[in-house]
Protein backbone atom coordinates (compact mmCIF):
# COMPACT_ATOMS: atom_id res chain seq x y z
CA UNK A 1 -20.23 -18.59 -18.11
CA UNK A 2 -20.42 -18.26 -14.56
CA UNK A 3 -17.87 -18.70 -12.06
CA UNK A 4 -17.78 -18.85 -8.34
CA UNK A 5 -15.78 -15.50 -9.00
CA UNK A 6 -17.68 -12.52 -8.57
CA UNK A 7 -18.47 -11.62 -12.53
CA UNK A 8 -19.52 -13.03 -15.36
CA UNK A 9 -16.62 -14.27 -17.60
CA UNK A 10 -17.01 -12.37 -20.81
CA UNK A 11 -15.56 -9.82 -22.55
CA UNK A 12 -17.51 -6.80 -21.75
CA UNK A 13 -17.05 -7.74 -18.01
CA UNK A 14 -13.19 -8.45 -18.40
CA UNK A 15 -12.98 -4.83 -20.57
CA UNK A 16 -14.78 -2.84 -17.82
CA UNK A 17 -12.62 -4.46 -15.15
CA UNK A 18 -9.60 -3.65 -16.74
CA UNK A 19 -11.04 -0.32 -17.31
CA UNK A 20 -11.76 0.05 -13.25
CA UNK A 21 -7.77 -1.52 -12.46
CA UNK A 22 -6.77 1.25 -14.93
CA UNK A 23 -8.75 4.02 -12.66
CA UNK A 24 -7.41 2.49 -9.11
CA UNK A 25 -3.98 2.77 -10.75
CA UNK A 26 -4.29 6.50 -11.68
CA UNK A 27 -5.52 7.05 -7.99
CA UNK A 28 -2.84 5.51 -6.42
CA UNK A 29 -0.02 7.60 -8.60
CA UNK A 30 0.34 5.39 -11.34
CA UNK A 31 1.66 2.32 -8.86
CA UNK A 32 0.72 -1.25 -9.91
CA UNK A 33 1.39 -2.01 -6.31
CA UNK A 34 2.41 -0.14 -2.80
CA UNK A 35 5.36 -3.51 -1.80
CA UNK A 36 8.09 -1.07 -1.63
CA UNK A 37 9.72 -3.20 -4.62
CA UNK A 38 12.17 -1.54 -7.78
CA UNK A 39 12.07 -5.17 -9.46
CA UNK A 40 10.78 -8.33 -8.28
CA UNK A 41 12.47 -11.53 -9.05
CA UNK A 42 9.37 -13.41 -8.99
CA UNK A 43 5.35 -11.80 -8.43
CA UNK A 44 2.29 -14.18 -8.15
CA UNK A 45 -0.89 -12.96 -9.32
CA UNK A 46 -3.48 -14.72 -7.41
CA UNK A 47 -6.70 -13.96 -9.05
CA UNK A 48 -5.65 -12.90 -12.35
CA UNK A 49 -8.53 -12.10 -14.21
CA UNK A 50 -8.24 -10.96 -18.01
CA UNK A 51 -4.41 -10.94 -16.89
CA UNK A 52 -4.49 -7.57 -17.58
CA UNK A 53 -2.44 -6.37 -14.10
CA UNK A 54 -0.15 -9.15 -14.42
CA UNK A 55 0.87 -8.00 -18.38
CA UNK A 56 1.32 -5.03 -17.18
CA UNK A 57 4.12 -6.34 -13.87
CA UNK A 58 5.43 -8.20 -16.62
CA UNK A 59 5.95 -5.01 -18.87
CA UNK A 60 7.54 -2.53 -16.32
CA UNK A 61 9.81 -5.50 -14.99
CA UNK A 62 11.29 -6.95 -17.87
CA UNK A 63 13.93 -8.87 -15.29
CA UNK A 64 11.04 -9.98 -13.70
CA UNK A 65 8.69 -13.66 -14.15
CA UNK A 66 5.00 -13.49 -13.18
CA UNK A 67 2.56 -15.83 -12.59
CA UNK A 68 -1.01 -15.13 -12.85
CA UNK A 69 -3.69 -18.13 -11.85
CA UNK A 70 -6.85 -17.79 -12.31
CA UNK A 71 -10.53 -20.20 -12.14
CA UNK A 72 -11.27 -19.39 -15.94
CA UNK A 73 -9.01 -19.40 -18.64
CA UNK A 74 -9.30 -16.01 -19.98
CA UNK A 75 -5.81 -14.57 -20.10
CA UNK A 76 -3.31 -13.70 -22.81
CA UNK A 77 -0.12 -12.55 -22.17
CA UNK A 78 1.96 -9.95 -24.77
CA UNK A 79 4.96 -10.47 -22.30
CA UNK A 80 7.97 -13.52 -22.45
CA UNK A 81 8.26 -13.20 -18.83
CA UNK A 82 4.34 -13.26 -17.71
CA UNK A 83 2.94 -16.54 -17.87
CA UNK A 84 -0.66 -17.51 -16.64
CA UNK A 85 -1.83 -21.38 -15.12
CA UNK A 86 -5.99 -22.46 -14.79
CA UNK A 87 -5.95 -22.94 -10.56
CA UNK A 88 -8.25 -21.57 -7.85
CA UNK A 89 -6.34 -20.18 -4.81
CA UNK A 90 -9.46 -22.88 -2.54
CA UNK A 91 -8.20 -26.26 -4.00
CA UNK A 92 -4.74 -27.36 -3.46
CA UNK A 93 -2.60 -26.13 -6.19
CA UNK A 94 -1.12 -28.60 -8.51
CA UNK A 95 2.13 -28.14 -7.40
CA UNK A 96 3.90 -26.46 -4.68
CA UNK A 97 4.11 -22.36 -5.03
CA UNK A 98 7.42 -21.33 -5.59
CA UNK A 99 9.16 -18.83 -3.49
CA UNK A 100 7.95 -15.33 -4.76
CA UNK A 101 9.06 -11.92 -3.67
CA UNK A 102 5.26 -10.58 -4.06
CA UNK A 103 2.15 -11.97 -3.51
CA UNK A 104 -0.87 -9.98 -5.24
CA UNK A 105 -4.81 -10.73 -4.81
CA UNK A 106 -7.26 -8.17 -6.18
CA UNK A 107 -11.30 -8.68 -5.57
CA UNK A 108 -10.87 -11.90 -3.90
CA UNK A 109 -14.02 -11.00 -1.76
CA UNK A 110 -16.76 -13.43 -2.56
CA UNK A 111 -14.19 -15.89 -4.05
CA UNK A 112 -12.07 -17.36 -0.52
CA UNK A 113 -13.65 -20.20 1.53
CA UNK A 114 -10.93 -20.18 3.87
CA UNK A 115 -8.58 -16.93 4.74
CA UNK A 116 -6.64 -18.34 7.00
CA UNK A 117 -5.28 -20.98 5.28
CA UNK A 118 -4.79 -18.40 2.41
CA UNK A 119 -2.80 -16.60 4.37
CA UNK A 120 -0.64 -19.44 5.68
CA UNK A 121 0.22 -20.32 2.30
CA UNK A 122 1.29 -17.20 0.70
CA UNK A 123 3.07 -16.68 4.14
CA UNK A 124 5.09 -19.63 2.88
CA UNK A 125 5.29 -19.17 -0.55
CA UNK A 126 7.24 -15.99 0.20
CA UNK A 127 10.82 -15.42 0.13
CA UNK A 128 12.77 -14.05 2.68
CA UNK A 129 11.93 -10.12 2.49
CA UNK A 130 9.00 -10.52 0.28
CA UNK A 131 5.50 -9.02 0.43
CA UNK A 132 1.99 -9.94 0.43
CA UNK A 133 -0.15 -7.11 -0.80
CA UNK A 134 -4.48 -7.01 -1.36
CA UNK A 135 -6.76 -4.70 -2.51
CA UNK A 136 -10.47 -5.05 -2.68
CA UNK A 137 -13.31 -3.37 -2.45
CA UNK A 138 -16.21 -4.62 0.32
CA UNK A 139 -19.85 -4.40 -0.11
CA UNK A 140 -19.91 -1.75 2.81
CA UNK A 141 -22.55 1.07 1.95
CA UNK A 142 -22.61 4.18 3.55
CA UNK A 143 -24.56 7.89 2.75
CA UNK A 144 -25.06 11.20 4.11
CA UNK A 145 -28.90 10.58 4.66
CA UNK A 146 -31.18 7.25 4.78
CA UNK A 147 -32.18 7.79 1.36
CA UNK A 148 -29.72 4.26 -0.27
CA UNK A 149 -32.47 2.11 0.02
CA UNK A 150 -31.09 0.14 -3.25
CA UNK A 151 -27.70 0.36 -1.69
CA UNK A 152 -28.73 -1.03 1.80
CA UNK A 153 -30.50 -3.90 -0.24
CA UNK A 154 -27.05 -4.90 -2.29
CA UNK A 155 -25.38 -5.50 1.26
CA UNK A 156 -28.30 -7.57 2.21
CA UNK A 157 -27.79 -9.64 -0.70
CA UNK A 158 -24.37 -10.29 -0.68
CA UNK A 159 -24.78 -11.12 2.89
CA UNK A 160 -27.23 -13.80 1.86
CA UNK A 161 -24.70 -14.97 -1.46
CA UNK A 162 -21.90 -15.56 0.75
CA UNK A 163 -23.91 -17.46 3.03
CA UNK A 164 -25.09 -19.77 0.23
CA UNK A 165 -21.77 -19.88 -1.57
CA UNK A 166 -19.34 -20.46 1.71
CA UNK A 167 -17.64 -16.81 0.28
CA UNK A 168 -18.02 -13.69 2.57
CA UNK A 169 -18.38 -10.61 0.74
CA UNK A 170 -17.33 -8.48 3.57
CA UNK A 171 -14.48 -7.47 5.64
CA UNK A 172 -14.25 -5.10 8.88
CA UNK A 173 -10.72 -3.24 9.87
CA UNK A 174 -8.24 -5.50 11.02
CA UNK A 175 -9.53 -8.70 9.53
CA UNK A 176 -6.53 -9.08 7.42
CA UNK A 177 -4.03 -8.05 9.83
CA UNK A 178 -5.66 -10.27 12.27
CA UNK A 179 -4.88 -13.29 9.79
CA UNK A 180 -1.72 -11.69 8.82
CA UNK A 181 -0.27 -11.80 12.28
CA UNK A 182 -1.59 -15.65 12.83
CA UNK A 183 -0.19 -16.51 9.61
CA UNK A 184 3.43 -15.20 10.64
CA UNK A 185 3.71 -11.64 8.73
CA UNK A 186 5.07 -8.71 10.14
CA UNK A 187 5.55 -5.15 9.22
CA UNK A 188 2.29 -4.93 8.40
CA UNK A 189 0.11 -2.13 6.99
CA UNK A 190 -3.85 -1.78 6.35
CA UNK A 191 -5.09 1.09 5.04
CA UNK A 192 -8.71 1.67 4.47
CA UNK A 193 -10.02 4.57 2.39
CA UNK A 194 -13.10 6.15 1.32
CA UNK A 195 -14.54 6.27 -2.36
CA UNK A 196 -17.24 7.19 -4.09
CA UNK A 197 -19.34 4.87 -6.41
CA UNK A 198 -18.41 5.46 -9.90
CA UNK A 199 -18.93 3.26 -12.75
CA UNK A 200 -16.64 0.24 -11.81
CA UNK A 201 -18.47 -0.20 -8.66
CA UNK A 202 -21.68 -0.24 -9.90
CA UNK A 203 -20.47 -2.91 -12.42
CA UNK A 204 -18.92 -5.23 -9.47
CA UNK A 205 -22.49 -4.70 -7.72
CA UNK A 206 -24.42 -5.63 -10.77
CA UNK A 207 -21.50 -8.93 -11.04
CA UNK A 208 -22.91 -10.00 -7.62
CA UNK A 209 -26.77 -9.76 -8.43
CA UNK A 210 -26.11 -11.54 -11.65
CA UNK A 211 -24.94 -14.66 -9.29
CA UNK A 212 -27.70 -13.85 -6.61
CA UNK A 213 -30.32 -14.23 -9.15
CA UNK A 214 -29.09 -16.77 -11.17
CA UNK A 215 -28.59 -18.69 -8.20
CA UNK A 216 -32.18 -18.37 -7.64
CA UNK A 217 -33.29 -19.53 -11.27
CA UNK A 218 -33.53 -16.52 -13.32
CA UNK A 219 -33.00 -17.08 -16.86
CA UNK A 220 -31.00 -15.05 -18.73
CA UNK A 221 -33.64 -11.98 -19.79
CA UNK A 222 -35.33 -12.13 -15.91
CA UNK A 223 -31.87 -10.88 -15.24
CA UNK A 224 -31.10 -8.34 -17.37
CA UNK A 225 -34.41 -6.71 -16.56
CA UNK A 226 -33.79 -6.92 -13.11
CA UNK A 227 -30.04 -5.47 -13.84
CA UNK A 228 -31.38 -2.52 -15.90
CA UNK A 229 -34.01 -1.58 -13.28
CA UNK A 230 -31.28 -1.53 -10.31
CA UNK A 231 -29.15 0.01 -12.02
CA UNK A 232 -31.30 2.86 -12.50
CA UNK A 233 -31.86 3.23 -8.80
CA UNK A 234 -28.41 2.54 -7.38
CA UNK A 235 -26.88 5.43 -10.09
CA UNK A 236 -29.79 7.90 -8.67
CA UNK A 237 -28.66 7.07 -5.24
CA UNK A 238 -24.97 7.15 -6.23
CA UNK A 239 -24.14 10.70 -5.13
CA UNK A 240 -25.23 9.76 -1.63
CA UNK A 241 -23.82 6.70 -1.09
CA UNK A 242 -19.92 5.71 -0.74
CA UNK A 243 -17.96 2.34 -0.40
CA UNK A 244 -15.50 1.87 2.24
């Protein structure tokens, strides 16, 4: 299945995921967010995925309830306390949010129609004190020569998918703050950094040609030919080429 999300809904894709929120974890010191928070009364997982970062809230704040919604029903929770609901952050939500002391959204690139009004909800879904946090990963390629031809040619298409789609793919420095300040935040902190394209990247690229190409009509083995041949080239142009 295919969802206006960025990957396919399966369980390889869900695995690797969880494998690449597993290695962002480890590189930010083993924190499952940077809201300077001991134990949050209440956390809402906007794009929860597999589920797999809101279990794991749910785990290392017993005390604490978390909500995780989500386009496709694909999560299962081990913990009393984490709970999951079938929503999509564009419609509006079956029922009011609740006040929550943090706000999550992870990958929600190529999935928002309309950031400002994202941001003017969570702004009021907050409690007093509470924190908005988001992490993603844009579809900005960069390399030490000219030689990311492949790479250059992703960005291109994702341009052209969010056009189609009504979902950018891309953000530029102070986007967020920019709708963070309109929205009513303050306090606020952006922080962009630098990584190189390891296996978890690759797989969100491959996510978004997957859409681009079905999209366009490919069946199912068009695809994965098409998959397996990029692939080859982006992972030989990997060591020049980094995502900001």
């Amino acid at each position: 299945m295919l969802t206006l999300a960025r990957c396919p809904v399966d369980e390889t894709s869900l695995e690797t995921s969880d494998r690449g929120l597993d290695f962002r974890i480890l590189q930010q010191d083993f924190r499952l967010f940077h809201a300077p928070l001991l134990t949050p009364t209440r956390v809402l997982d906007l794009k929860a995925g597999s589920g797999y970062w809101a279990d794991k809230v749910a785990l290392c704040a017993e005390s604490s309830h978390v909500l995780g919604r989500d386009i496709a029903p694909t999560q299962s929770a081990t913990d009393p306390n984490c709970t999951f609901e079938f929503d999509n952050v564009n419609w509006n939500c079956k029922r009011d949010w609740e006040a929550f002391d943090l706000i999550y959204g992870s990958k929600l690139l190529g999935n928002i129609t309309d950031w400002p009004r994202l941001f003017r909800k969570c702004f009021e879904s907050l409690a007093p004190g509470g924190f908005f946090e988001l992490c993603d990963t844009p579809f900005n390629y960069k390399g030490d020569d000219e030689a990311i031809a492949s790479g250059n040619s992703v960005s291109r298409h994702t341009h052209g998918l969010g056009d189609k789609i009504g979902c950018s793919f891309f953000i530029t420095p102070g986007m967020y703050t920019h709708h963070m300040v309109a929205a009513g935040f303050v306090d606020i902190c952006e922080k962009w950094e630098t990584v190189e394209v390891t296996e978890f990247v690759l797989h969100d690229v491959e996510c978004v040609l997957r859409l681009v190409w079905y999209l366009e009509g490919l069946d199912d083995e068009e695809i994965r030919a098409r998959l397996a041949d990029w692939r080859g080239r982006l992972e030989a142009e990997a060591s020049n080429v980094q995502v900001r």
